[in-house]
Protein backbone atom coordinates (compact mmCIF):
# COMPACT_ATOMS: atom_id res chain seq x y z
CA UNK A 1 54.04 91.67 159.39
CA UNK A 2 53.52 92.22 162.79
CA UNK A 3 55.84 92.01 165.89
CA UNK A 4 54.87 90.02 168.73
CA UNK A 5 56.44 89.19 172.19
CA UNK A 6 54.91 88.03 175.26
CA UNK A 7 55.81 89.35 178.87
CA UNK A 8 57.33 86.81 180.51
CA UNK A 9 55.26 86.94 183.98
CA UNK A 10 51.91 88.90 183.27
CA UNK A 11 51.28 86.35 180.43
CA UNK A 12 49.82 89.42 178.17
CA UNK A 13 50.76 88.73 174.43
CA UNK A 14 52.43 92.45 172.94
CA UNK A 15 52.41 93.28 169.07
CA UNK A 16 53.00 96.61 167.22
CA UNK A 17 52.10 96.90 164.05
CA UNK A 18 52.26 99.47 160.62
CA UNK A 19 49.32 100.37 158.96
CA UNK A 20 48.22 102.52 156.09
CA UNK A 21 45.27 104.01 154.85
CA UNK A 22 43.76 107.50 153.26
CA UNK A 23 45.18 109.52 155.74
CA UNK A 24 48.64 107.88 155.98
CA UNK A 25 51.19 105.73 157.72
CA UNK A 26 50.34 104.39 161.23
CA UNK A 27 51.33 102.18 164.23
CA UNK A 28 49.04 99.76 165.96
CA UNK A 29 49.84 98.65 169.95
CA UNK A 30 47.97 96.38 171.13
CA UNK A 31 48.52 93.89 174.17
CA UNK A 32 46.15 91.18 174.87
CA UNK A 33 45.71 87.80 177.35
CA UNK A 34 43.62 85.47 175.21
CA UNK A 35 42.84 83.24 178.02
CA UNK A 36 40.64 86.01 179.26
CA UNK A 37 39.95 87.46 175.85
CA UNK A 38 41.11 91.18 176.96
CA UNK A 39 42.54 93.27 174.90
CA UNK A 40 43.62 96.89 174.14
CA UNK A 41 44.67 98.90 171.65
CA UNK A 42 46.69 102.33 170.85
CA UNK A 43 47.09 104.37 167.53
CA UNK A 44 50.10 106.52 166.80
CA UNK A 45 50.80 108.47 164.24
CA UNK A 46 54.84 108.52 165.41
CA UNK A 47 56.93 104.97 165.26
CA UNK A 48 58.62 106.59 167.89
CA UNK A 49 55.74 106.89 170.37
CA UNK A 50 54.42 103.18 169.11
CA UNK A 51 57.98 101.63 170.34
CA UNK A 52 57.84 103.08 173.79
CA UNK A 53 54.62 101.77 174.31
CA UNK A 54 55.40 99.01 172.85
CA UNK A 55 58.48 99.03 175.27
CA UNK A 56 56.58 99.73 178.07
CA UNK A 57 54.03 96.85 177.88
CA UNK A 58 56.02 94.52 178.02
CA UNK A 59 58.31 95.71 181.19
């Protein structure tokens, strides 16, 4: 299950994510403003890294 937060000025929506597949456990980043239908997204391969982006999106 996804977490998501939205920054409270910049109006961009924030989630992080786990995901598996053949080559392992990863995190998905991704921030996004739907009313402009932008979005990007980040891979990590450490939780660690995933949270401090994470973190940092949403300061």
């Amino acid at each position: 299950m996804p977490k998501i937060k939205k920054h409270p000025a910049k109006k961009w929506e924030v989630s992080i994510m786990e995901i598996h597949n053949h080559e392992g456990k990863k995190f998905k980043v991704t921030r996004r403003m739907p009313e402009m239908h932008v979005a990007e997204t980040k891979i990590f391969k450490s939780k660690k890294k995933a949270i401090q982006k994470f973190n940092e999106w949403l300061k």
